[in-house]
N, C-alpha and C. Protein backbone atom coordinates (compact mmCIF):
# COMPACT_ATOMS: atom_id res chain seq x y z
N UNK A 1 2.22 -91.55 106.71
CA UNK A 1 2.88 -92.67 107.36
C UNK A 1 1.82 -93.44 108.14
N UNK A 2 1.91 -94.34 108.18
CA UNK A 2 0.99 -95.58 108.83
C UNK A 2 2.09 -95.97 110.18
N UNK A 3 1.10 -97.29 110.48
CA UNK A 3 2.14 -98.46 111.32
C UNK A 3 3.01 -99.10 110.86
N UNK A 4 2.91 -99.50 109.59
CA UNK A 4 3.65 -100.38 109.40
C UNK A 4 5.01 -99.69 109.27
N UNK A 5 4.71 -98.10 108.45
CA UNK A 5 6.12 -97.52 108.07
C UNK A 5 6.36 -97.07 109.10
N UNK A 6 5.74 -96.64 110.26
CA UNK A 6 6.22 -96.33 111.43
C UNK A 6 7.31 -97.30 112.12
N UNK A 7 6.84 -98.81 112.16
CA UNK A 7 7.32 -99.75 112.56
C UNK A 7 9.22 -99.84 111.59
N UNK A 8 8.71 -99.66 110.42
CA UNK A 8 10.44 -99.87 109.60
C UNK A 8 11.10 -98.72 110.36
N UNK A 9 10.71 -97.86 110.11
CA UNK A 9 11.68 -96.54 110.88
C UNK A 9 12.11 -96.90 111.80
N UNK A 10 11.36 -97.57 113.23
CA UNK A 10 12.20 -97.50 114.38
C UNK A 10 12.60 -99.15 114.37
N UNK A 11 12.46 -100.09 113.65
CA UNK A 11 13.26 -100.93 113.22
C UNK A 11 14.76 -100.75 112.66
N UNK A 12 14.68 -99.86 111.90
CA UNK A 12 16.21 -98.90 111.43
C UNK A 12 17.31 -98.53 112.53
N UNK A 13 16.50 -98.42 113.57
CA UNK A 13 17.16 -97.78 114.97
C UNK A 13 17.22 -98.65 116.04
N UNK A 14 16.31 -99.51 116.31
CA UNK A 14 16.40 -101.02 117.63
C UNK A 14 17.22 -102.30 116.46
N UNK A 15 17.03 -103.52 116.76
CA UNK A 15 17.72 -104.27 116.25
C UNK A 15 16.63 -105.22 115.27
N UNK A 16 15.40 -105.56 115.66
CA UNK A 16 14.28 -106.47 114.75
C UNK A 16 13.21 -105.55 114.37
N UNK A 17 12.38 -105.59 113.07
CA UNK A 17 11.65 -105.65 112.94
C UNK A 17 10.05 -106.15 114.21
N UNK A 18 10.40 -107.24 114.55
CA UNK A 18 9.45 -107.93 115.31
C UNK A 18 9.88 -106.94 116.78
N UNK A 19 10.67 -106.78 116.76
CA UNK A 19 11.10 -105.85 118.56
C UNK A 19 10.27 -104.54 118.07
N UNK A 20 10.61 -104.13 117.16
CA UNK A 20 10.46 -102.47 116.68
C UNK A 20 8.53 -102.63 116.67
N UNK A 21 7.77 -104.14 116.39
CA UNK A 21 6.44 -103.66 116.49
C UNK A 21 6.09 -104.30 118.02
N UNK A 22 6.73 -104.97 118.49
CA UNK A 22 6.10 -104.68 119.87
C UNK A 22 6.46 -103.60 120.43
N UNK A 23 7.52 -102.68 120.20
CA UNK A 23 7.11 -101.32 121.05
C UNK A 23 6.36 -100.64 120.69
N UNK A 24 6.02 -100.01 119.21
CA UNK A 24 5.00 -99.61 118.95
C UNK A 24 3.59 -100.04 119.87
N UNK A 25 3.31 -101.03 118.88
CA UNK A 25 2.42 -101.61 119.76
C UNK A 25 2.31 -101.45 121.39
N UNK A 26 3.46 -101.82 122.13
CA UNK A 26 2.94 -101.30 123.43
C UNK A 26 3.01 -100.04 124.00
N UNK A 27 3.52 -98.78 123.47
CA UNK A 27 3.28 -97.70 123.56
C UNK A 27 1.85 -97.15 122.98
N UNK A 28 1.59 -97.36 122.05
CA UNK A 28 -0.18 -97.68 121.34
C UNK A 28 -0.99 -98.05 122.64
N UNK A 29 -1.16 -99.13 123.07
CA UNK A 29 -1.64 -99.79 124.24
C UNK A 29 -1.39 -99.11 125.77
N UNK A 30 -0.24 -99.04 126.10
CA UNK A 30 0.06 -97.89 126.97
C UNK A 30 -1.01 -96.88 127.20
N UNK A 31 -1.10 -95.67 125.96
CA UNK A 31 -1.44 -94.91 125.99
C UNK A 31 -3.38 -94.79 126.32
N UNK A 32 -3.72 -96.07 125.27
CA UNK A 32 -5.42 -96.06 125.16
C UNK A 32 -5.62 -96.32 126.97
N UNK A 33 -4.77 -97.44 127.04
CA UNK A 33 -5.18 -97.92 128.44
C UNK A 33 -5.17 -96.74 129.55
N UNK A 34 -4.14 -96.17 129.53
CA UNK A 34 -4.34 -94.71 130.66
C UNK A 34 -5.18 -93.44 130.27
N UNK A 35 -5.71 -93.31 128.97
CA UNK A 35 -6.86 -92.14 128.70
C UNK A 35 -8.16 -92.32 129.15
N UNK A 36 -8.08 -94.00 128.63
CA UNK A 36 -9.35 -94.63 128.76
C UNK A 36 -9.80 -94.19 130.17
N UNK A 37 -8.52 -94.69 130.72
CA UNK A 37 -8.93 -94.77 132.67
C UNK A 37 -8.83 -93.37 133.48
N UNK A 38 -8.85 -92.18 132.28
CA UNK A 38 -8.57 -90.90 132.64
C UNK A 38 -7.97 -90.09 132.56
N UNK A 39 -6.30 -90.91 132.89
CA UNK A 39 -5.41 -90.20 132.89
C UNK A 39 -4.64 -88.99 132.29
N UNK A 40 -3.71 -88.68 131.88
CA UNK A 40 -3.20 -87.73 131.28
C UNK A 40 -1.66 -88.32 130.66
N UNK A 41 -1.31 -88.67 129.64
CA UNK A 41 -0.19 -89.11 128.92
C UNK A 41 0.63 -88.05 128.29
N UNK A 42 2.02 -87.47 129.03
CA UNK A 42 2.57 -86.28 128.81
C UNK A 42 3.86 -86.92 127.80
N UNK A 43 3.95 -86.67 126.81
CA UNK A 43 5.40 -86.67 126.18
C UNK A 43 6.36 -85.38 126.10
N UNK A 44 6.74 -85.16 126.96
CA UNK A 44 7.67 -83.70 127.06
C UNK A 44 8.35 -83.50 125.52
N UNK A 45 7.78 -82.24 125.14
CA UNK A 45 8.69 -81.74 123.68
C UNK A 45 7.62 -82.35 122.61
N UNK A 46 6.62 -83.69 122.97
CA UNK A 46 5.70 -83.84 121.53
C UNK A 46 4.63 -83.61 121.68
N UNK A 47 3.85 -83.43 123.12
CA UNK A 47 2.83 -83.42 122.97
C UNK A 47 1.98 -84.41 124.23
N UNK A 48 0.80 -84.04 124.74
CA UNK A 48 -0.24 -84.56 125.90
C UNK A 48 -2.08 -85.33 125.07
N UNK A 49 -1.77 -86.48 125.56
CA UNK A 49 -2.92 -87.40 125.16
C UNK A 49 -3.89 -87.09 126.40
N UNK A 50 -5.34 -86.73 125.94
CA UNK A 50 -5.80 -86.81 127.61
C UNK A 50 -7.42 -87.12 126.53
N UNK A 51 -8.29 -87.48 127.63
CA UNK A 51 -10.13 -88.22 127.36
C UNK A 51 -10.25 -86.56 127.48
N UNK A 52 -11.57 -86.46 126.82
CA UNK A 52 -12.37 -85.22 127.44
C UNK A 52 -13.66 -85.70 127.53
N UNK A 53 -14.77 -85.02 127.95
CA UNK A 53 -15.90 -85.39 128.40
C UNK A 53 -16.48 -84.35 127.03
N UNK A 54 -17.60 -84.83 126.41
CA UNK A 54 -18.39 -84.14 125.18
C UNK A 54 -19.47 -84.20 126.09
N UNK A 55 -20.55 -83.50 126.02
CA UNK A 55 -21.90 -83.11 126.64
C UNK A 55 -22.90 -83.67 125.86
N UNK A 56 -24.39 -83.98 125.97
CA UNK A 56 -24.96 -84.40 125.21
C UNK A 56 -25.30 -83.23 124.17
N UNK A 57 -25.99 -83.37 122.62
CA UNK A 57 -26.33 -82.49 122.23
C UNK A 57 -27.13 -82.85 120.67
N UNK A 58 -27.86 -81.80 120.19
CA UNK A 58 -28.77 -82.54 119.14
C UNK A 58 -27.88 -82.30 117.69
N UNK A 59 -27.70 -83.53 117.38
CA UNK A 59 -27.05 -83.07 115.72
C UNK A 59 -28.15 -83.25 114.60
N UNK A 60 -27.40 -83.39 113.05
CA UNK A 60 -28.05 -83.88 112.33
C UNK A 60 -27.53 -84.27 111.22
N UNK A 61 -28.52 -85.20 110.77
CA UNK A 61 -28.48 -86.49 110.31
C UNK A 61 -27.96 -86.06 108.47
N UNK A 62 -26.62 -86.04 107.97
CA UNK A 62 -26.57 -85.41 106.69
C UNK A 62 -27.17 -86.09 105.64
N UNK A 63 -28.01 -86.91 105.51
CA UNK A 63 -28.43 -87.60 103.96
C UNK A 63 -29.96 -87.12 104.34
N UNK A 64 -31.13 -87.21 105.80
CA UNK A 64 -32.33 -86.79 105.63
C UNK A 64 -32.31 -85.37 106.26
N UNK A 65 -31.20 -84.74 106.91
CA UNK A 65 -31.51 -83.48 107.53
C UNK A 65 -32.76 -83.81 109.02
N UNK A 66 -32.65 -84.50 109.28
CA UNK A 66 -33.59 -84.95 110.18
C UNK A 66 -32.82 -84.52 111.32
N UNK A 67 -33.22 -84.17 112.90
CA UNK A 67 -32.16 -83.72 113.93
C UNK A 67 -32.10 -85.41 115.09
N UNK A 68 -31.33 -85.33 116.08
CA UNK A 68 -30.60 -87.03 116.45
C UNK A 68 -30.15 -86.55 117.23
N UNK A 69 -30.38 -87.21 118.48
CA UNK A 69 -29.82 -86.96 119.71
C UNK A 69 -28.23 -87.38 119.66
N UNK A 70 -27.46 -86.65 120.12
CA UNK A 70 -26.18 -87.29 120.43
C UNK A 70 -25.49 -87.38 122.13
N UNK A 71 -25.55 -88.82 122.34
CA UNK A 71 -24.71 -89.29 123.35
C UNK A 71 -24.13 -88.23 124.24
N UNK A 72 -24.18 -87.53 125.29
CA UNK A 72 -22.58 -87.53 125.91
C UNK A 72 -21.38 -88.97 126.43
N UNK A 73 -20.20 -88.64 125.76
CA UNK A 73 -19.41 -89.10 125.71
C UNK A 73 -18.31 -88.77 125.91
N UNK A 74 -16.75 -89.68 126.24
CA UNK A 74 -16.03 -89.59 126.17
C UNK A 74 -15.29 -88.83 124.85
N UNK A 75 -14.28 -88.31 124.71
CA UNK A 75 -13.31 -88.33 122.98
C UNK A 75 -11.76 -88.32 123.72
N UNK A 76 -11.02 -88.87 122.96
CA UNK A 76 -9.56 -88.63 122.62
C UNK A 76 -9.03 -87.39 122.61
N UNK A 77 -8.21 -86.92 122.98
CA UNK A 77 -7.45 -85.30 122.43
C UNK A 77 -6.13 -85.30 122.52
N UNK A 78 -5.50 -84.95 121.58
CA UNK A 78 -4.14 -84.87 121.51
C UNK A 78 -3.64 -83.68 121.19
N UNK A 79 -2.46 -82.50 122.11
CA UNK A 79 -2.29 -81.47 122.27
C UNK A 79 -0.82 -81.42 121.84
N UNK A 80 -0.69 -80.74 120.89
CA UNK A 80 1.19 -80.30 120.29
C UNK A 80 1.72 -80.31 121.17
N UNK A 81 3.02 -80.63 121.55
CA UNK A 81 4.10 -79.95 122.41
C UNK A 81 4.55 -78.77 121.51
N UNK A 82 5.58 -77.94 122.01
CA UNK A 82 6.05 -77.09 122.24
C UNK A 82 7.25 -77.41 120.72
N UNK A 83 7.88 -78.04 120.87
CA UNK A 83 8.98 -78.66 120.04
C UNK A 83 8.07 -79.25 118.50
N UNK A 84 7.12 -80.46 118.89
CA UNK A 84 6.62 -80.20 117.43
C UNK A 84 5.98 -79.32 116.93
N UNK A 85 5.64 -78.36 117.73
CA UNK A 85 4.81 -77.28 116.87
C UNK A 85 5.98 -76.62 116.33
N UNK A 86 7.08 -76.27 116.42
CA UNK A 86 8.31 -75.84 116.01
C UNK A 86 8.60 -76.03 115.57
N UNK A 87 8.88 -77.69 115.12
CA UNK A 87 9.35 -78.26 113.98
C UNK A 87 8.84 -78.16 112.80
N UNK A 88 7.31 -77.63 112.92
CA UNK A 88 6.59 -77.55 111.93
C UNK A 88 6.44 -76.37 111.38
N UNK A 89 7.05 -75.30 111.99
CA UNK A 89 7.06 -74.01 111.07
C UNK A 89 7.92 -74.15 110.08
């Protein structure tokens, strides 16, 4: 499933198409905007969006095998709730 089919589904359930992708969309937006800034984004029963901090560290490079510093950085993480992991057995 993508956006767009995401978007028909809960179009099926609100009243427009065009309503059904601005919530998407601002739940999308919602979310980047408060990880970005740290936070912690809890959906009770699906699951917690939160940044983590990666450390710097040396990788390498798969076409010369050569080794490449890598950045510390930010990443994304997204943690099951309780309920979708359930749903999925």
């Amino acid at each position: 499933m993508n956006k767009a089919d995401l978007v028909n589904e809960i179009a099926k359930v609100v009243c427009t198409k065009k309503e059904a992708e601005a919530a998407v969309s601002g739940v999308f937006q919602a979310i980047t905007k408060a990880i970005s800034k740290g936070d912690t984004v809890t959906l009770v029963g699906f699951g917690t969006f939160k940044s983590v901090k990666k450390a710097a560290r040396t990788g390498r490079n798969p076409k010369t095998g050569d080794p490449i510093k890598i950045k510390a950085h930010k990443a994304p993480k997204f943690v099951p709730g309780k309920a979708l992991k359930d749903a999925l057995k």
